[in-house]
PDB file of N, CA and C in Angstrom:
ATOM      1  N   UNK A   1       0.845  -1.180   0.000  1.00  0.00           N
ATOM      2  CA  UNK A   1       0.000   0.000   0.000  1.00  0.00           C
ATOM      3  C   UNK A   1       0.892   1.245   0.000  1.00  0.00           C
ATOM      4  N   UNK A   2       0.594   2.250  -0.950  1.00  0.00           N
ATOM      5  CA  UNK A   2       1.096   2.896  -1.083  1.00  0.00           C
ATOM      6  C   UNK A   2       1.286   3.954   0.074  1.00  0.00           C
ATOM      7  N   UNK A   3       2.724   4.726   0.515  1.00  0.00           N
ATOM      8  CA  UNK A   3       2.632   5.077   1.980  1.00  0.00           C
ATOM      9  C   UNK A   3       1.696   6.349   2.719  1.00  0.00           C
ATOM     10  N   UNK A   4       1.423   7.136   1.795  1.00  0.00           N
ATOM     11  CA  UNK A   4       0.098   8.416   1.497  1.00  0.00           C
ATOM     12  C   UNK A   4      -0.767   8.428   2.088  1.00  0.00           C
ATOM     13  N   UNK A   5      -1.191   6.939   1.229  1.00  0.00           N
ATOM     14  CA  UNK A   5      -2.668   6.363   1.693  1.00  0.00           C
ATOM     15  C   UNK A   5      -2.883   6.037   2.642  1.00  0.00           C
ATOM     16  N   UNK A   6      -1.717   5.237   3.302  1.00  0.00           N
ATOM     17  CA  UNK A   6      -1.193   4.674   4.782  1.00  0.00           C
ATOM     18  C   UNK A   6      -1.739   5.704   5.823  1.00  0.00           C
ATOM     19  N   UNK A   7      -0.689   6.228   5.441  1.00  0.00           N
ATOM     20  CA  UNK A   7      -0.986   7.624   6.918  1.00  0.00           C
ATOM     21  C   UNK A   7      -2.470   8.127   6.270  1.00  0.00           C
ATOM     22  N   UNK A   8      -2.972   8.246   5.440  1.00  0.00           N
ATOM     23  CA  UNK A   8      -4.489   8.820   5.334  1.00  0.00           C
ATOM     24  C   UNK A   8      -5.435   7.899   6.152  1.00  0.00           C
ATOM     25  N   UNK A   9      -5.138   6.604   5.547  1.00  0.00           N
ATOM     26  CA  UNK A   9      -6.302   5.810   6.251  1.00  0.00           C
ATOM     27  C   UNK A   9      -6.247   5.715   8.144  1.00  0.00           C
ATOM     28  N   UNK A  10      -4.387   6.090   8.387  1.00  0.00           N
ATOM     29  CA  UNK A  10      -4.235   6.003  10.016  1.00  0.00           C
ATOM     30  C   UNK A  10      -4.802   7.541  10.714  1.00  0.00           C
ATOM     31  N   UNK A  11      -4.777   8.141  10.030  1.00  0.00           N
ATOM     32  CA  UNK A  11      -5.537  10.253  10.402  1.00  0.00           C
ATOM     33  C   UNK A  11      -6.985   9.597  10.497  1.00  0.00           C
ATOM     34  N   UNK A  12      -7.670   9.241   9.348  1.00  0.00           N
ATOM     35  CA  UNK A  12      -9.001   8.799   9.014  1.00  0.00           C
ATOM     36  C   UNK A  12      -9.690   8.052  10.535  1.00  0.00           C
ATOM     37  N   UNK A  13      -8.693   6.803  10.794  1.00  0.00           N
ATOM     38  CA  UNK A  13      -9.335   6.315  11.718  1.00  0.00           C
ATOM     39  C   UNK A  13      -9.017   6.706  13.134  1.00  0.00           C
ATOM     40  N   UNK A  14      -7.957   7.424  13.063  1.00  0.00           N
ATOM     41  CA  UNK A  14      -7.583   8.227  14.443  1.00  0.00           C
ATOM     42  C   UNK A  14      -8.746   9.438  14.769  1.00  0.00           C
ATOM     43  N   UNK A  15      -9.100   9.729  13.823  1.00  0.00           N
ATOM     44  CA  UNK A  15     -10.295  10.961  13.647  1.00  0.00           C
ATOM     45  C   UNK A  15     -11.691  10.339  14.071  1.00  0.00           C
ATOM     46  N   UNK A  16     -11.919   9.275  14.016  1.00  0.00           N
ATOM     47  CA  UNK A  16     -13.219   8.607  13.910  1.00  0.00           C
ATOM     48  C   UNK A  16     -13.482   8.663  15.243  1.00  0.00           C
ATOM     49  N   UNK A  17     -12.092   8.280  16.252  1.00  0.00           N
ATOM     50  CA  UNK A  17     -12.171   7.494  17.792  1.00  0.00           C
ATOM     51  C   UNK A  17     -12.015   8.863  18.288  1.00  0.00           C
ATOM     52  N   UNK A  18     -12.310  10.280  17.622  1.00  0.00           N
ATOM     53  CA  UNK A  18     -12.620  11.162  19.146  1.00  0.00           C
ATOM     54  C   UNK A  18     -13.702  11.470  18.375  1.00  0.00           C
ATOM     55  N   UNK A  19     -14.869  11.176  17.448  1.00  0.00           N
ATOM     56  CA  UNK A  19     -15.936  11.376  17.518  1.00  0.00           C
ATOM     57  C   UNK A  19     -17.467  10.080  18.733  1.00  0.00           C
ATOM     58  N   UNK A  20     -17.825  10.858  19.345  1.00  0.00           N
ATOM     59  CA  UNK A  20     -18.394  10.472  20.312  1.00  0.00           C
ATOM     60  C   UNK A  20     -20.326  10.170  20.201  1.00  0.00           C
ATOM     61  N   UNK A  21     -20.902   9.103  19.809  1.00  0.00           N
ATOM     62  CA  UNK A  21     -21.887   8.823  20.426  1.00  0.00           C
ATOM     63  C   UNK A  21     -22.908   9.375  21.536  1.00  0.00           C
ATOM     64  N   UNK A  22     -22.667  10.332  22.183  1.00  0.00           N
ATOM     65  CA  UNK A  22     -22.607  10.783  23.255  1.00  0.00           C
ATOM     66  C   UNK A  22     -24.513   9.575  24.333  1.00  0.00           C
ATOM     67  N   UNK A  23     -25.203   9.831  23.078  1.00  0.00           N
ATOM     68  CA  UNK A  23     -26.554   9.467  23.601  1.00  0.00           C
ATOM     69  C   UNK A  23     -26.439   7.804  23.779  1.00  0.00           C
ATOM     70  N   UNK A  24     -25.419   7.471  23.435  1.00  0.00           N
ATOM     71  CA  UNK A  24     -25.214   5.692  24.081  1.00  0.00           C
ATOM     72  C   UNK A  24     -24.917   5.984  25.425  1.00  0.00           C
ATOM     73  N   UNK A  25     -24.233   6.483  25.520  1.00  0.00           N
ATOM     74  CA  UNK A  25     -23.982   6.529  27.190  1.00  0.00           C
ATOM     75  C   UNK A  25     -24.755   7.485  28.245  1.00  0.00           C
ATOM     76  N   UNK A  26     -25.948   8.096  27.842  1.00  0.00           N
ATOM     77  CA  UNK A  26     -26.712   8.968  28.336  1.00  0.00           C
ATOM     78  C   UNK A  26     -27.257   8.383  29.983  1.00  0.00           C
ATOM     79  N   UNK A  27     -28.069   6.802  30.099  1.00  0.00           N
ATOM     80  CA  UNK A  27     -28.349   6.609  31.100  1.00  0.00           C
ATOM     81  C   UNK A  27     -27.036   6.010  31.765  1.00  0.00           C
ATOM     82  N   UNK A  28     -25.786   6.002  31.433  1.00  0.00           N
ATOM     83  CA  UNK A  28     -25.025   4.945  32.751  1.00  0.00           C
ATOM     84  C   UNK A  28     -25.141   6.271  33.514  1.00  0.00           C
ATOM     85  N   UNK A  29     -24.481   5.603  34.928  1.00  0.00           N
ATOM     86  CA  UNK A  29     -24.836   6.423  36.327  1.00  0.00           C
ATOM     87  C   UNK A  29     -24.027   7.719  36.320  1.00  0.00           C
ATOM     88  N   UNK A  30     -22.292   7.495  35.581  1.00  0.00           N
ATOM     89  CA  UNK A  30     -21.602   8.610  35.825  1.00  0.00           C
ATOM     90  C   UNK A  30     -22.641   9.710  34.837  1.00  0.00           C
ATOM     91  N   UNK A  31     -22.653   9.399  33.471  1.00  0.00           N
ATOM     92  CA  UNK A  31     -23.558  10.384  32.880  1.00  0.00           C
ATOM     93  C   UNK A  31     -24.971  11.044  33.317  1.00  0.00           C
ATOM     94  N   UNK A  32     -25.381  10.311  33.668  1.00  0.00           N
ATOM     95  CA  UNK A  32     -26.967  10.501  34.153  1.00  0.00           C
ATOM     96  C   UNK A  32     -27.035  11.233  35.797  1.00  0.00           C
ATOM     97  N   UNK A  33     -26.571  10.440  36.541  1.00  0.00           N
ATOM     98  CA  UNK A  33     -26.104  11.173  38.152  1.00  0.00           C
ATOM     99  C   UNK A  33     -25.619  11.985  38.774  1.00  0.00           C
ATOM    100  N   UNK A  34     -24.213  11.855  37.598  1.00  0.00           N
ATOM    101  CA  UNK A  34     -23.260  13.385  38.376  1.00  0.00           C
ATOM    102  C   UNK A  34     -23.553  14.468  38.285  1.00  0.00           C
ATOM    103  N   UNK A  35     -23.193  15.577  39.267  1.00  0.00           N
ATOM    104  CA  UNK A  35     -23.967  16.892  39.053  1.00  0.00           C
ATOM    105  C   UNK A  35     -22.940  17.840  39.067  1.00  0.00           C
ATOM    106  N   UNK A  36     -23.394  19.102  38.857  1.00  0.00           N
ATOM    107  CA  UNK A  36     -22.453  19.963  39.166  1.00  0.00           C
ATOM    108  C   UNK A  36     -22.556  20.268  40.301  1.00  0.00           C
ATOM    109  N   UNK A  37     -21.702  20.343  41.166  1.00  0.00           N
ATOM    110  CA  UNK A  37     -22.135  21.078  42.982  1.00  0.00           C
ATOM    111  C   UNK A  37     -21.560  19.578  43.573  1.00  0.00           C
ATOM    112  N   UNK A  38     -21.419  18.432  43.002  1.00  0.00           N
ATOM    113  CA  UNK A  38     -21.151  17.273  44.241  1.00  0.00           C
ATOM    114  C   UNK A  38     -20.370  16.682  44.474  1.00  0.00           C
ATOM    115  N   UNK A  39     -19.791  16.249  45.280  1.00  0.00           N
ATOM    116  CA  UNK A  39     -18.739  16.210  46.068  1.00  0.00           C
ATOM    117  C   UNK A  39     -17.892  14.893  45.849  1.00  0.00           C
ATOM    118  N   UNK A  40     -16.548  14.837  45.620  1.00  0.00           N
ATOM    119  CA  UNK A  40     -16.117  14.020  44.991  1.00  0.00           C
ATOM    120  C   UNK A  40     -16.207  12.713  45.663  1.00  0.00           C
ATOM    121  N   UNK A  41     -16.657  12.546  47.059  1.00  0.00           N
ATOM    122  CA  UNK A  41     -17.089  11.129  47.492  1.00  0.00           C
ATOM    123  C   UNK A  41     -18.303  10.863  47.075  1.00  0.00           C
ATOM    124  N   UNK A  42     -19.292  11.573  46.566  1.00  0.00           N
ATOM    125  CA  UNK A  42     -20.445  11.237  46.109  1.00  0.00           C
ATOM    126  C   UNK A  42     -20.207  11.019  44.623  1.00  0.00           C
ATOM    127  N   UNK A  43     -19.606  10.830  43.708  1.00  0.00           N
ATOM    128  CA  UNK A  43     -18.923  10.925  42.789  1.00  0.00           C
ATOM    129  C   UNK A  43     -18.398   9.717  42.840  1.00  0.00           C
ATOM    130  N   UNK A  44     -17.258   9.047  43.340  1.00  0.00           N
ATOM    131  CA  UNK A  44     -16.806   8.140  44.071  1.00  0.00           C
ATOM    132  C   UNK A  44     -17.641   6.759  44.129  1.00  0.00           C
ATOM    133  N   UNK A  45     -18.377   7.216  44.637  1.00  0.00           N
ATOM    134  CA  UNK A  45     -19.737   6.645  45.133  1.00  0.00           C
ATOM    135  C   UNK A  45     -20.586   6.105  44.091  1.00  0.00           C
ATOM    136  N   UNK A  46     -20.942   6.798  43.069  1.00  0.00           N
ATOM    137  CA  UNK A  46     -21.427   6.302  42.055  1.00  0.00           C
ATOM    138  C   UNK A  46     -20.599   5.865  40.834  1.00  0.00           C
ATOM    139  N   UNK A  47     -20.155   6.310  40.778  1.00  0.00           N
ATOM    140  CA  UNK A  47     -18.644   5.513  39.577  1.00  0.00           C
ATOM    141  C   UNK A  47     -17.649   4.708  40.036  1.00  0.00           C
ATOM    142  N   UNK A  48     -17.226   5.365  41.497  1.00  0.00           N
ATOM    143  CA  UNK A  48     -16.112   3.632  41.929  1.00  0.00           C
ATOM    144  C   UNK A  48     -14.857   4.327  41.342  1.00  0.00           C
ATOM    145  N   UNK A  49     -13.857   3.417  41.382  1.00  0.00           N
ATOM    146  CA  UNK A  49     -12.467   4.214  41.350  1.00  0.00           C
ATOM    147  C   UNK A  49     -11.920   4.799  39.787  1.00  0.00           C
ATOM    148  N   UNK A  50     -11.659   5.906  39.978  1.00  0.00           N
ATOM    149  CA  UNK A  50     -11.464   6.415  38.733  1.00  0.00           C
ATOM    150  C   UNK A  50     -10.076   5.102  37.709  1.00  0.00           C
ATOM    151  N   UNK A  51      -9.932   5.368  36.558  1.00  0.00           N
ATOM    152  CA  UNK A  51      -8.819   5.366  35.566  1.00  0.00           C
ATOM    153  C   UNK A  51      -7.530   5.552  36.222  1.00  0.00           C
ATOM    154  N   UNK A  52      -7.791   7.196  36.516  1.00  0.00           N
ATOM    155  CA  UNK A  52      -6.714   7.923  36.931  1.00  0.00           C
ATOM    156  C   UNK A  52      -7.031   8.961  37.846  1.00  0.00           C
ATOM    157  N   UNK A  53      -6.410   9.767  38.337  1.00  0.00           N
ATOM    158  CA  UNK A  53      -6.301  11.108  38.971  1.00  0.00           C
ATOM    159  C   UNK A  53      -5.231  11.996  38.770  1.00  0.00           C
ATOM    160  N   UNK A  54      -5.633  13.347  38.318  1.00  0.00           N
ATOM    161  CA  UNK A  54      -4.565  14.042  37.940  1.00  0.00           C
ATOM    162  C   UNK A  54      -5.041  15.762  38.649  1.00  0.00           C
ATOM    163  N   UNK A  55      -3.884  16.306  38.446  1.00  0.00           N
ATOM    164  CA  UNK A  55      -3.822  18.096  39.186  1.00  0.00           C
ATOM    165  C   UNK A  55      -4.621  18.093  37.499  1.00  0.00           C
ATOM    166  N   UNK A  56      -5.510  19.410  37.820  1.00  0.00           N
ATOM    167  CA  UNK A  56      -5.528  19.949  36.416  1.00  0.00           C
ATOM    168  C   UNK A  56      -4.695  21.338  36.095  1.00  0.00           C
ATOM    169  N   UNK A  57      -4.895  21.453  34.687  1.00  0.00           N
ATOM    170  CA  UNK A  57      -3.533  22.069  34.277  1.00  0.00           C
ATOM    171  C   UNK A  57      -3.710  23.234  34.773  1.00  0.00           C
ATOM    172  N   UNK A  58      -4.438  23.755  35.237  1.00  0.00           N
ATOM    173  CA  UNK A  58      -4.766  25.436  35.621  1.00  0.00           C
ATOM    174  C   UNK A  58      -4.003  25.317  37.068  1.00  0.00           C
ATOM    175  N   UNK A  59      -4.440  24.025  37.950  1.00  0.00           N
ATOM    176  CA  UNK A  59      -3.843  23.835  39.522  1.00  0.00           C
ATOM    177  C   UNK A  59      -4.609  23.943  40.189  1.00  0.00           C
ATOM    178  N   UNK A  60      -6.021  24.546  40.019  1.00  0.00           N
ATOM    179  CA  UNK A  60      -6.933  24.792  40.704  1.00  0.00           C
ATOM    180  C   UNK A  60      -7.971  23.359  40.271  1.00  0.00           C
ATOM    181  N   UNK A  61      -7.596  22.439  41.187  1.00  0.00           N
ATOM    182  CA  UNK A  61      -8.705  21.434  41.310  1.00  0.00           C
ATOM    183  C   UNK A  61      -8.196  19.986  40.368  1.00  0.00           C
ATOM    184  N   UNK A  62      -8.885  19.176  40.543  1.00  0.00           N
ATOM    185  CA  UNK A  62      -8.463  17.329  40.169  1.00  0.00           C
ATOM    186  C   UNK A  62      -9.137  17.570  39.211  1.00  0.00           C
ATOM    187  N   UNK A  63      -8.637  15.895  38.804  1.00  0.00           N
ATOM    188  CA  UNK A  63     -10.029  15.608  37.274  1.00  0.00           C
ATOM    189  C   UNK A  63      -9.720  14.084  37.767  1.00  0.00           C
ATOM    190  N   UNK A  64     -11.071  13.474  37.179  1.00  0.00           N
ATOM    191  CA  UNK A  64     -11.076  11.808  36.851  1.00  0.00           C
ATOM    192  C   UNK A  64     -11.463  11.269  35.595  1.00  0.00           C
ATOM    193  N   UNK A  65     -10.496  10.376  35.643  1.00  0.00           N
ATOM    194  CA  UNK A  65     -10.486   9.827  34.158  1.00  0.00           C
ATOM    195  C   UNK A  65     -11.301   8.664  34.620  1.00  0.00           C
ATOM    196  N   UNK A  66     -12.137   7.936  33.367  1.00  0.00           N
ATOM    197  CA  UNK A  66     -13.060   6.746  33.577  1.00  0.00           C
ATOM    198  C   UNK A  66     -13.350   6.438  31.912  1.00  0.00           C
ATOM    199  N   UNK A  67     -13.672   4.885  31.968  1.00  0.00           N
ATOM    200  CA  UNK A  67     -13.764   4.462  30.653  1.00  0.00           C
ATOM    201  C   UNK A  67     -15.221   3.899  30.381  1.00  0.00           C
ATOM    202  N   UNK A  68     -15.757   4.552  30.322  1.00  0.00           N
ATOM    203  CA  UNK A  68     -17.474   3.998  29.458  1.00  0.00           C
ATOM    204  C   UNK A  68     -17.803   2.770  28.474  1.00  0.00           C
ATOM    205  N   UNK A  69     -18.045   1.747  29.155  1.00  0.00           N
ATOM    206  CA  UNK A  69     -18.304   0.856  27.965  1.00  0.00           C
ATOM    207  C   UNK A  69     -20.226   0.514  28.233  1.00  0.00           C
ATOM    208  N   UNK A  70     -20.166   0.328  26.731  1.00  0.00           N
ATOM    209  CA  UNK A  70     -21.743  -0.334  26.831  1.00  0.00           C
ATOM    210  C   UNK A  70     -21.882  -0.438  25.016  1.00  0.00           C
ATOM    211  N   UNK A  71     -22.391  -1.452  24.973  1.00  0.00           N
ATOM    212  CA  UNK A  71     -22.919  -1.757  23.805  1.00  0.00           C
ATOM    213  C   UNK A  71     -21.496  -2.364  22.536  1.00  0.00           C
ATOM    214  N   UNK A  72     -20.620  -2.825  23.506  1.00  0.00           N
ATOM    215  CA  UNK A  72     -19.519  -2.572  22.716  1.00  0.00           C
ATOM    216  C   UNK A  72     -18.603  -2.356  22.234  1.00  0.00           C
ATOM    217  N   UNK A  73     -19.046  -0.731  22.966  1.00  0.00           N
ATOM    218  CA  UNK A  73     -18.020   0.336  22.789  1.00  0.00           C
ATOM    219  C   UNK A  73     -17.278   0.638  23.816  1.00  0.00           C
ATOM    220  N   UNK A  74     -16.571   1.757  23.940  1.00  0.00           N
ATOM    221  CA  UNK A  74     -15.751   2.365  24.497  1.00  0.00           C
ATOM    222  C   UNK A  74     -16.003   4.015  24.458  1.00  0.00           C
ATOM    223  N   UNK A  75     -15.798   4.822  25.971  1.00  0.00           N
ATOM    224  CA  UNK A  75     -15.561   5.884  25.383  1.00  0.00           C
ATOM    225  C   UNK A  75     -14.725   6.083  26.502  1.00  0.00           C
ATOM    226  N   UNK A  76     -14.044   7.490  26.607  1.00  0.00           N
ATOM    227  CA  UNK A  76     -12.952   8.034  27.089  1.00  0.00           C
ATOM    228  C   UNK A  76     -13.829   9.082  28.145  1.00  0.00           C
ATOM    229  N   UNK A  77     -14.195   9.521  29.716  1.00  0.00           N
ATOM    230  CA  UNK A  77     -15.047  10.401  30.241  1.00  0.00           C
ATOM    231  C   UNK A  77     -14.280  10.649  31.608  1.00  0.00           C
ATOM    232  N   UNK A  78     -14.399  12.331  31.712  1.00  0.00           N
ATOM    233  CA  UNK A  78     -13.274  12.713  32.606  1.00  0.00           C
ATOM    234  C   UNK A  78     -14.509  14.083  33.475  1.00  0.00           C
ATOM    235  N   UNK A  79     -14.430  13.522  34.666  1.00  0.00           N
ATOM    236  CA  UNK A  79     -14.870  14.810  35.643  1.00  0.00           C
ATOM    237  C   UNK A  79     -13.973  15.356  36.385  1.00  0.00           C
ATOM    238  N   UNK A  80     -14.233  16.767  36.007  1.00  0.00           N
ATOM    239  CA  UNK A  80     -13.538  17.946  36.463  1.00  0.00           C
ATOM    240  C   UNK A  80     -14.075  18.463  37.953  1.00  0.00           C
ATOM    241  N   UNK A  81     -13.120  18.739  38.958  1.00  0.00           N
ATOM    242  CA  UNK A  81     -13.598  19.082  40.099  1.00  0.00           C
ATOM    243  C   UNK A  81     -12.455  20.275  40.511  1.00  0.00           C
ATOM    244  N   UNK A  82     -13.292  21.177  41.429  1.00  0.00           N
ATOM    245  CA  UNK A  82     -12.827  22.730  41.450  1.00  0.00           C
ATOM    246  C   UNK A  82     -12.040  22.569  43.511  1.00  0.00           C
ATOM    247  N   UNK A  83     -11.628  23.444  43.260  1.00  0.00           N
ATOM    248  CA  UNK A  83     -10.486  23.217  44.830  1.00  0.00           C
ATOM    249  C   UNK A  83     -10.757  22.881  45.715  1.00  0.00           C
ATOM    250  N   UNK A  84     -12.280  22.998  45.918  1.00  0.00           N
ATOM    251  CA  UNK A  84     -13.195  22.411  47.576  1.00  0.00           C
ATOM    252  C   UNK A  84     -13.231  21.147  46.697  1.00  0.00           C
ATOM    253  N   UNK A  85     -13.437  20.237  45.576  1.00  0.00           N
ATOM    254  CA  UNK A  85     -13.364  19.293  45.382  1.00  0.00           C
ATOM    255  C   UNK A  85     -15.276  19.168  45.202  1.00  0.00           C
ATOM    256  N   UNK A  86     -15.523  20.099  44.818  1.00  0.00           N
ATOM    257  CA  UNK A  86     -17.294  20.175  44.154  1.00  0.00           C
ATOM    258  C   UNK A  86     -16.789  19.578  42.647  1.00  0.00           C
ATOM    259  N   UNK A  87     -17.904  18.899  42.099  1.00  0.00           N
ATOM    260  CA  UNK A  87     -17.977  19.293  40.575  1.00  0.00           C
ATOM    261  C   UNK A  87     -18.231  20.431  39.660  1.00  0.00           C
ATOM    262  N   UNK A  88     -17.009  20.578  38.602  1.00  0.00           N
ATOM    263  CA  UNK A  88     -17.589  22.154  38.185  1.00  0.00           C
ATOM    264  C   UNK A  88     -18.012  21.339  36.523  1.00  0.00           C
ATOM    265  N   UNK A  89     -17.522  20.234  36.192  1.00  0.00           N
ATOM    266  CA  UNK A  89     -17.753  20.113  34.844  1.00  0.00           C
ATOM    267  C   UNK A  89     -17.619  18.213  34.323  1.00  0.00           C
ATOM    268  N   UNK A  90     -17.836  18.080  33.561  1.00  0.00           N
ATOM    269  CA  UNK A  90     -17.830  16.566  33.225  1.00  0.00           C
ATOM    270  C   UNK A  90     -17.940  16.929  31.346  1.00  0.00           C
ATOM    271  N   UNK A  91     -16.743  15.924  30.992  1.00  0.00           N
ATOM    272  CA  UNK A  91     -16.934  15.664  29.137  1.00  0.00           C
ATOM    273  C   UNK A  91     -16.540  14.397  28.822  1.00  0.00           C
ATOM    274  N   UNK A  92     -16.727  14.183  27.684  1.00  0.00           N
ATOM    275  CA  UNK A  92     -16.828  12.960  26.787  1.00  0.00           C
ATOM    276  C   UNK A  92     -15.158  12.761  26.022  1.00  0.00           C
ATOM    277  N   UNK A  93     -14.259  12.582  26.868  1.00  0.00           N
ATOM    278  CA  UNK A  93     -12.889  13.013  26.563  1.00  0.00           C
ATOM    279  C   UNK A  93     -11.993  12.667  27.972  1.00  0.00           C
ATOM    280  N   UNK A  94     -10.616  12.400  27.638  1.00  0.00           N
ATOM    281  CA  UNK A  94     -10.057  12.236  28.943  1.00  0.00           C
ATOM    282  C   UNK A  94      -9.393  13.734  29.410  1.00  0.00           C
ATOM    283  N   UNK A  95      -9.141  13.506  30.637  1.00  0.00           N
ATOM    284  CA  UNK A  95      -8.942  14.649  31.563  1.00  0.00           C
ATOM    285  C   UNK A  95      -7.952  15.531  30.581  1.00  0.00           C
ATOM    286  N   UNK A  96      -6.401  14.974  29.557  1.00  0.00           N
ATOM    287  CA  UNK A  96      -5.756  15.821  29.387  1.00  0.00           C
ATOM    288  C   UNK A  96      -6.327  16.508  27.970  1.00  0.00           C
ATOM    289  N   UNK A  97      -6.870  15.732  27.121  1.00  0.00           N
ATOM    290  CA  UNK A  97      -8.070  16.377  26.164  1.00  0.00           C
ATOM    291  C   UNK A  97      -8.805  17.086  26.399  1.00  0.00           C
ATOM    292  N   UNK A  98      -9.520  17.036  27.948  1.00  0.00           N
ATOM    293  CA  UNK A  98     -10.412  18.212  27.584  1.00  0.00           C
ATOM    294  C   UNK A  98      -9.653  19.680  27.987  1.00  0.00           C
ATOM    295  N   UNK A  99      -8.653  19.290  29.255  1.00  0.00           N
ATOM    296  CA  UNK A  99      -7.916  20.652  29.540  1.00  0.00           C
ATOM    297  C   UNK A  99      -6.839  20.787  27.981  1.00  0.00           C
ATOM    298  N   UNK A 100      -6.979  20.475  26.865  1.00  0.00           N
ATOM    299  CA  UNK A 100      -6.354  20.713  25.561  1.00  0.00           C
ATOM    300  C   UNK A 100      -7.414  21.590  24.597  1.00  0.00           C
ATOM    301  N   UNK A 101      -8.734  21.448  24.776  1.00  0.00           N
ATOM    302  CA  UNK A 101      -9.887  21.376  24.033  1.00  0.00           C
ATOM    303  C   UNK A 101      -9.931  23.213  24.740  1.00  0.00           C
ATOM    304  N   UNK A 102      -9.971  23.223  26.319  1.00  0.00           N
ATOM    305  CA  UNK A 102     -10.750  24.286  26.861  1.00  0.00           C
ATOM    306  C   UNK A 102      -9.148  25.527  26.780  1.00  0.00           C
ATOM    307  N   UNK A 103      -7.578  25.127  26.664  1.00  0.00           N
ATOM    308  CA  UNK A 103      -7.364  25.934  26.703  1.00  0.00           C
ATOM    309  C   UNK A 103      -7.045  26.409  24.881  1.00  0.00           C
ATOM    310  N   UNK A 104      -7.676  25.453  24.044  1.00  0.00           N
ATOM    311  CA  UNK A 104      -7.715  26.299  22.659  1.00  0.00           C
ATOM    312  C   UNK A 104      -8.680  27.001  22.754  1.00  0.00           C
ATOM    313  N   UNK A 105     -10.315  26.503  23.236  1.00  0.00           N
ATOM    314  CA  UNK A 105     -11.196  27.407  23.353  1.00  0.00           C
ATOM    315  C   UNK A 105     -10.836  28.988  23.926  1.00  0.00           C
ATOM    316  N   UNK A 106     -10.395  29.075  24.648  1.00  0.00           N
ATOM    317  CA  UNK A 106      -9.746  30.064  25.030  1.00  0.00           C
ATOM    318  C   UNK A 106      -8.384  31.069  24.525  1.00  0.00           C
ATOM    319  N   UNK A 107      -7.815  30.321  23.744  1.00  0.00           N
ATOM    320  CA  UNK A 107      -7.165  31.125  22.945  1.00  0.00           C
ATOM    321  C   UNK A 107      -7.713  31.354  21.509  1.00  0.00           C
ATOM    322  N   UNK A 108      -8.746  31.171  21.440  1.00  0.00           N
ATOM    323  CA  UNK A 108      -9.790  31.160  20.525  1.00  0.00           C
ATOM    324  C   UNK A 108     -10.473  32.535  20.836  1.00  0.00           C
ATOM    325  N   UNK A 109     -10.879  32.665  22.131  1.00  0.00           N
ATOM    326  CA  UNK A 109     -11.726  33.516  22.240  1.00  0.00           C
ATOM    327  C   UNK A 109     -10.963  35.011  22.732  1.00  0.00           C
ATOM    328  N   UNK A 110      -9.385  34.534  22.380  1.00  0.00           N
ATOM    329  CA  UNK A 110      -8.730  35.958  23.110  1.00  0.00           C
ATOM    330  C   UNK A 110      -8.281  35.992  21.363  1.00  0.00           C
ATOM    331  N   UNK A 111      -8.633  35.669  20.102  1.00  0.00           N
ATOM    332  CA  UNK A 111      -8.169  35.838  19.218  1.00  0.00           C
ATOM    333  C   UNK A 111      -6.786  35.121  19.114  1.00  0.00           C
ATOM    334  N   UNK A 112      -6.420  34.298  19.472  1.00  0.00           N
ATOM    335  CA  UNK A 112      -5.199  33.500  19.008  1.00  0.00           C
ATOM    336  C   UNK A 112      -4.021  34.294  20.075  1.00  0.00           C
ATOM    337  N   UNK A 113      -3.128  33.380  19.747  1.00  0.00           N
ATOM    338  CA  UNK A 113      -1.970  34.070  20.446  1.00  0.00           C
ATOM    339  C   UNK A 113      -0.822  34.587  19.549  1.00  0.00           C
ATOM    340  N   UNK A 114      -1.606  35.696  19.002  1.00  0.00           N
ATOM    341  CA  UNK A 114      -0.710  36.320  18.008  1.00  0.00           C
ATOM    342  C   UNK A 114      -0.836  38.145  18.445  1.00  0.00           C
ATOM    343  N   UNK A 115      -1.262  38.378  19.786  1.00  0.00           N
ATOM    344  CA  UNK A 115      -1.241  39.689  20.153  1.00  0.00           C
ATOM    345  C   UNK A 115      -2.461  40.292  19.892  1.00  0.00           C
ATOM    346  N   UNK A 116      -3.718  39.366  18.945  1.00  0.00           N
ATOM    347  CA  UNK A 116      -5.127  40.641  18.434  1.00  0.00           C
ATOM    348  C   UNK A 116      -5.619  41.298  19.430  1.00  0.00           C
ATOM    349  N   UNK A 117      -5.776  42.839  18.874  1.00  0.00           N
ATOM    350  CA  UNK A 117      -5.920  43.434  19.846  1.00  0.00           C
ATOM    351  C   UNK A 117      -5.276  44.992  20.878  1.00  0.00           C
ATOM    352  N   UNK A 118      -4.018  44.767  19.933  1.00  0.00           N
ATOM    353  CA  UNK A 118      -2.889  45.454  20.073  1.00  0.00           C
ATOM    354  C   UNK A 118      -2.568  46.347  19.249  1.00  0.00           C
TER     355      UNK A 118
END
C-alpha cells in the first residue's frame, strides 16, 4: 500500500475514535447522576475508582479519568472538580483532552496568540 494512503487511512481512523456517540452513554450512572455542585465522594460513590487522577492544568482542582463501555463500545469520560473538590464540569474526553480542548477554546476567544488586539 502505497505510503500516502497509509498515513491517510491512520488520520481517518484516528479521527473517527474522538468522535463520540454521546446518547449511548446517556443513562449509565456517571452520565446521568453526576452533578455539578457534588462532592467528589459522592462521585466516588457512584462511579467507583477512577482510571486515573490528575492536578488539572490550571492547579486549581483534580479531574477523573473513567472508561465507558456499553454496547460494545468504548468511550474516554473525565470529571472535572474545582479546589473544595465540588464538581464544576464533566466531558466525553479524557482529563488531558479536555484541559487541551478548553485551553484552545480560550485562545480562541482571546483571538489567538498572536497579540489581536494590540
Amino acid at each position: 500500500m502505497n505510503k500516502s494512503v497509509f498515513a491517510l487511512v491512520i488520520t481517518l481512523a484516528a479521527g473517527t475514535g474522538c468522535a463520540t456517540n454521546s446518547s449511548v452513554y446517556q443513562d449509565l450512572p456517571l452520565v446521568s447522576q453526576v452533578q455539578p455542585g457534588m462532592s467528589k465522594e459522592q462521585v466516588l460513590h457512584i462511579g467507583g475508582q477512577p482510571l486515573s487522577e490528575s492536578e488539572r492544568a490550571n492547579g486549581a482542582g483534580t479531574c477523573l479519568d473513567y472508561m465507558l463501555a456499553k454496547q460494545g463500545q468504548q468511550q474516554a469520560y473525565s470529571i472535572n472538580f474545582n479546589d473544595a473538590n465540588k464538581v464544576e464540569g464533566k466531558n466525553f474526553a479524557t482529563c488531558a483532552q479536555a484541559s487541551h480542548q478548553n485551553t484552545r477554546k480560550a485562545l480562541d476567544n482571546m483571538g489567538g496568540a498572536g497579540g489581536a488586539g494590540y
